[in-house]
C-alpha atoms as a PDB file:
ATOM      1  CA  UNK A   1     -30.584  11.184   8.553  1.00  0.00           C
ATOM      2  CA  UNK A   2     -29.672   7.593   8.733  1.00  0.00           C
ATOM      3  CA  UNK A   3     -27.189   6.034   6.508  1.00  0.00           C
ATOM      4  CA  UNK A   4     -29.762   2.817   5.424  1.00  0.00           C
ATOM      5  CA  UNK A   5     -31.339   6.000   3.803  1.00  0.00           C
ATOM      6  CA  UNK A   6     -28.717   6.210   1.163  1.00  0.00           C
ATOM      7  CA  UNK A   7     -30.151   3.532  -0.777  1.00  0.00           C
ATOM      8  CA  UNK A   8     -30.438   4.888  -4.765  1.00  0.00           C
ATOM      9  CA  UNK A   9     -27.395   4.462  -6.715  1.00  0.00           C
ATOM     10  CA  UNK A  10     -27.091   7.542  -9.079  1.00  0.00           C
ATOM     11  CA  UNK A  11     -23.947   8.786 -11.347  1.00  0.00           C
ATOM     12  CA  UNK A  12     -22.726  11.867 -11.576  1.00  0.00           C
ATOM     13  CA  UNK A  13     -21.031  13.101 -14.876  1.00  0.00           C
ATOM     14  CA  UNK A  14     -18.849  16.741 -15.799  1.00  0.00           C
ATOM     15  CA  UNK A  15     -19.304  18.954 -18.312  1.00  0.00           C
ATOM     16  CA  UNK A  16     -16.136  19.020 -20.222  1.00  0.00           C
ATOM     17  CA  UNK A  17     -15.916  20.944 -23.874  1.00  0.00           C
ATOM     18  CA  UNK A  18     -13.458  19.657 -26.555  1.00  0.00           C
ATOM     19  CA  UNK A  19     -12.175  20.154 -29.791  1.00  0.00           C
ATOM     20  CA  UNK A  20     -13.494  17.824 -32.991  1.00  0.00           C
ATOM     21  CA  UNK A  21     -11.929  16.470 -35.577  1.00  0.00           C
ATOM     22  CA  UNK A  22     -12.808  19.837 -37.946  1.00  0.00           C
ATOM     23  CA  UNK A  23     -12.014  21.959 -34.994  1.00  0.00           C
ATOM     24  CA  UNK A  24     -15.349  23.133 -33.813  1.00  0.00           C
ATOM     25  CA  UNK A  25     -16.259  23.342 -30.169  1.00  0.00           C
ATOM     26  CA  UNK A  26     -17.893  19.989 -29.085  1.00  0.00           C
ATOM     27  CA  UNK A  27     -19.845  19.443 -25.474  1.00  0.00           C
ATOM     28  CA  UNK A  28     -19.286  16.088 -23.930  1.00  0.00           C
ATOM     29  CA  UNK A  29     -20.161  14.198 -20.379  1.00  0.00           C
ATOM     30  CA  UNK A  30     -18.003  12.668 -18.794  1.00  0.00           C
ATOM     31  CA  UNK A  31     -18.664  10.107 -15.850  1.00  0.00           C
ATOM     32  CA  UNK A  32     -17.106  11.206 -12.817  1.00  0.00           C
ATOM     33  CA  UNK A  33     -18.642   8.827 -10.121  1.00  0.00           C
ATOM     34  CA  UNK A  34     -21.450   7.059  -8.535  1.00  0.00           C
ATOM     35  CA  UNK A  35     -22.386   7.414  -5.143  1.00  0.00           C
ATOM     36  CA  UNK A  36     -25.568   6.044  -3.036  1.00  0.00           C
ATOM     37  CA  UNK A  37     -27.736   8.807  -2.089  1.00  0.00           C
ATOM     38  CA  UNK A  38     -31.729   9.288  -0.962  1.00  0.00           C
ATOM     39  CA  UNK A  39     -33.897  10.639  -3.504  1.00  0.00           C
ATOM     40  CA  UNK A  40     -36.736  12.467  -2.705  1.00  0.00           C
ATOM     41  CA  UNK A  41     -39.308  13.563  -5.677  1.00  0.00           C
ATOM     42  CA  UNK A  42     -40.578  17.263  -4.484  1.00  0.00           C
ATOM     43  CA  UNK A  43     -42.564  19.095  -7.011  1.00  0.00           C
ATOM     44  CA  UNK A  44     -43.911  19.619 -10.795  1.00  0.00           C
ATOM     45  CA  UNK A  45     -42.910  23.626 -11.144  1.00  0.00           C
ATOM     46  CA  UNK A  46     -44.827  24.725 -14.433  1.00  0.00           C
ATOM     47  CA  UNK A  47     -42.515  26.858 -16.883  1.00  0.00           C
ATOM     48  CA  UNK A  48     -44.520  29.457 -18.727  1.00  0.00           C
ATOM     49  CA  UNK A  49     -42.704  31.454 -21.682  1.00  0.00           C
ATOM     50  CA  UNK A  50     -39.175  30.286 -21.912  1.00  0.00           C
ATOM     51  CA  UNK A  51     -37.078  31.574 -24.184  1.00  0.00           C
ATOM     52  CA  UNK A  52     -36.592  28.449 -26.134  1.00  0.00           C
ATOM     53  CA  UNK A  53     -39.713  26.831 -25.983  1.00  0.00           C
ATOM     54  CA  UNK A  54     -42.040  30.001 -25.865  1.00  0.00           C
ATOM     55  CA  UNK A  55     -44.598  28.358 -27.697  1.00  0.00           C
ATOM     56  CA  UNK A  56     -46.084  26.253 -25.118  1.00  0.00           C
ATOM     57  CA  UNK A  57     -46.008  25.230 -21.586  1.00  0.00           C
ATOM     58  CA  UNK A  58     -43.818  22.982 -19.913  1.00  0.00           C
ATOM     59  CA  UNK A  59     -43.132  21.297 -16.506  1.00  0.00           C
ATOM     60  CA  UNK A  60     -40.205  21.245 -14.674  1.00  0.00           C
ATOM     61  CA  UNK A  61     -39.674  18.196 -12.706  1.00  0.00           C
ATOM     62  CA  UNK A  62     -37.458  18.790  -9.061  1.00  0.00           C
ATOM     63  CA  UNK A  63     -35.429  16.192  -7.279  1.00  0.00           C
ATOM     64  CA  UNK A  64     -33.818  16.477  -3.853  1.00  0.00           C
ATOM     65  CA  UNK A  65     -30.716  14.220  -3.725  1.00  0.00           C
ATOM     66  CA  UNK A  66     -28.757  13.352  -0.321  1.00  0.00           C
ATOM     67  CA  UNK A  67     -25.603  12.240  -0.301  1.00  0.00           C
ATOM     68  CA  UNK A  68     -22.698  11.887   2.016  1.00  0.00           C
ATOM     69  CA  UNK A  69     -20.752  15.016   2.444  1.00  0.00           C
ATOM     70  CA  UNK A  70     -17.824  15.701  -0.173  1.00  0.00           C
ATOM     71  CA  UNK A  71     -16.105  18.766  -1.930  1.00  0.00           C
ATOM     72  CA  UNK A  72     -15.718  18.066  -5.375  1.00  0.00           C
ATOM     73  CA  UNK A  73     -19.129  18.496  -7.062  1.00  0.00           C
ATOM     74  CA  UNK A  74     -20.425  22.097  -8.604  1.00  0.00           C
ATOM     75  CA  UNK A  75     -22.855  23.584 -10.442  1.00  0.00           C
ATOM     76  CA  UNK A  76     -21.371  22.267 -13.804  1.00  0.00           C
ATOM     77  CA  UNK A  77     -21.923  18.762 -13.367  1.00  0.00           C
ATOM     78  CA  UNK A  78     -25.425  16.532 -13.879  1.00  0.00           C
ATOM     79  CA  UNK A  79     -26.966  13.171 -12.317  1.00  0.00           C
ATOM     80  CA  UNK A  80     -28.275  10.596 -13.954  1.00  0.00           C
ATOM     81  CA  UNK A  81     -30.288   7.968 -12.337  1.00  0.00           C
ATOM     82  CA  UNK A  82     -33.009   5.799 -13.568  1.00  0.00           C
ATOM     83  CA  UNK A  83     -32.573   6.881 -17.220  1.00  0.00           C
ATOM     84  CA  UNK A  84     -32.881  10.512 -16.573  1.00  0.00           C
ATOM     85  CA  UNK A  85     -30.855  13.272 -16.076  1.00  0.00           C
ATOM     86  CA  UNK A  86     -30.948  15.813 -13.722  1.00  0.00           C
ATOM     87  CA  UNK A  87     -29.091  19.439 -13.641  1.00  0.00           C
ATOM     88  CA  UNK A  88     -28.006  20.517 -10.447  1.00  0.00           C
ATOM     89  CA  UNK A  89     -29.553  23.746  -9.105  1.00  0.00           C
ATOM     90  CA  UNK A  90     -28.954  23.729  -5.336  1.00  0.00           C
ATOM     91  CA  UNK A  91     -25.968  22.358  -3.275  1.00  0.00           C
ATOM     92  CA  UNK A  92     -26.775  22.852   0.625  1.00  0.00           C
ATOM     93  CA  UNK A  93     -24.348  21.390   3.427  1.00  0.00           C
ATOM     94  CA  UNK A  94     -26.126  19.183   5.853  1.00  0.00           C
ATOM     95  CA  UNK A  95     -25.223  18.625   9.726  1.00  0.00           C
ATOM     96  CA  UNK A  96     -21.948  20.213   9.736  1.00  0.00           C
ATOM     97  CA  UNK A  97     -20.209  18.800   7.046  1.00  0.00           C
ATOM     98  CA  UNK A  98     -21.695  15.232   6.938  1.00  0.00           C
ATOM     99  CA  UNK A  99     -24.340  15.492   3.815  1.00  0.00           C
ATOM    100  CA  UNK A 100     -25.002  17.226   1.020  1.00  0.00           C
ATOM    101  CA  UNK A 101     -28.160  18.339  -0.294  1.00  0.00           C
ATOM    102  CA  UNK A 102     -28.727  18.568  -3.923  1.00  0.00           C
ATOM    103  CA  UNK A 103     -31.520  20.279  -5.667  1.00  0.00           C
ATOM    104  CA  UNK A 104     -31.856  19.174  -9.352  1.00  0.00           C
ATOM    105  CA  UNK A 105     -34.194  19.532 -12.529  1.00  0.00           C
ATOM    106  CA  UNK A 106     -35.007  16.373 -14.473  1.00  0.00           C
ATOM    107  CA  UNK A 107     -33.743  17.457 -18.247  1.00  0.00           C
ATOM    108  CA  UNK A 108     -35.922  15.282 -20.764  1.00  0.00           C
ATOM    109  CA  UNK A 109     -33.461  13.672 -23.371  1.00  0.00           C
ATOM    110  CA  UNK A 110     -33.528  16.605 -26.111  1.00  0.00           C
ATOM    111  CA  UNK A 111     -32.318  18.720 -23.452  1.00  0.00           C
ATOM    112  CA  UNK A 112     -29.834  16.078 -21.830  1.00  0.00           C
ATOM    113  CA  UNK A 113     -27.975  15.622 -25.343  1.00  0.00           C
ATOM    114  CA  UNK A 114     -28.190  19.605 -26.627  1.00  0.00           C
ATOM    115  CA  UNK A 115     -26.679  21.178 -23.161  1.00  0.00           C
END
């Protein structure tokens, strides 16, 4: 892995849960910080029979995302990068401690602004 490689800018936000104004439970992202990474596109997985959409088929689009090393991201948080967000699936270290290796799922925007 060379560092030239890192050459995508992408954001990542948190999932953080708050109260509104009537007092009901409300989901918001919040951006925690971007970071240049490589972005490789790996694979169309088709989704058959999902609870919430078991009405039709639907593809599931994986992203592998490499960034330097660092211990503050987690399962909870998302990427966005070139107008799409991505939930994070897989977090793998990388030669000892030097890169991560994400695993995401591109969410399409109903998804991105219901989760």
């Amino acid at each position: 892995m060379l560092v030239g490689n890192l050459d995508r800018r992408v954001l990542f936000q948190r999932r953080q849960v708050t109260r509104s104004a009537d007092g009901g439970e409300q989901v918001v992202w919040v951006d925690m910080f971007t970071l240049w990474c490589q972005i490789t596109p790996l694979k169309y997985k088709s989704l058959e029979h999902q609870e919430y959409r078991a009405d039709r088929d639907i593809a599931e689009k994986l992203g592998e995302f490499i960034i330097r090393f660092r211990t503050d991201i987690d399962f909870q948080d998302r990427i966005f990068y070139n107008n799409l967000y991505y939930n994070i699936r897989a977090i793998e270290e990388v030669s000892r401690r030097r890169y991560l290796r994400i695993t995401a799922n591109w969410l399409d925007t109903f998804q991105a602004t219901q989760s």
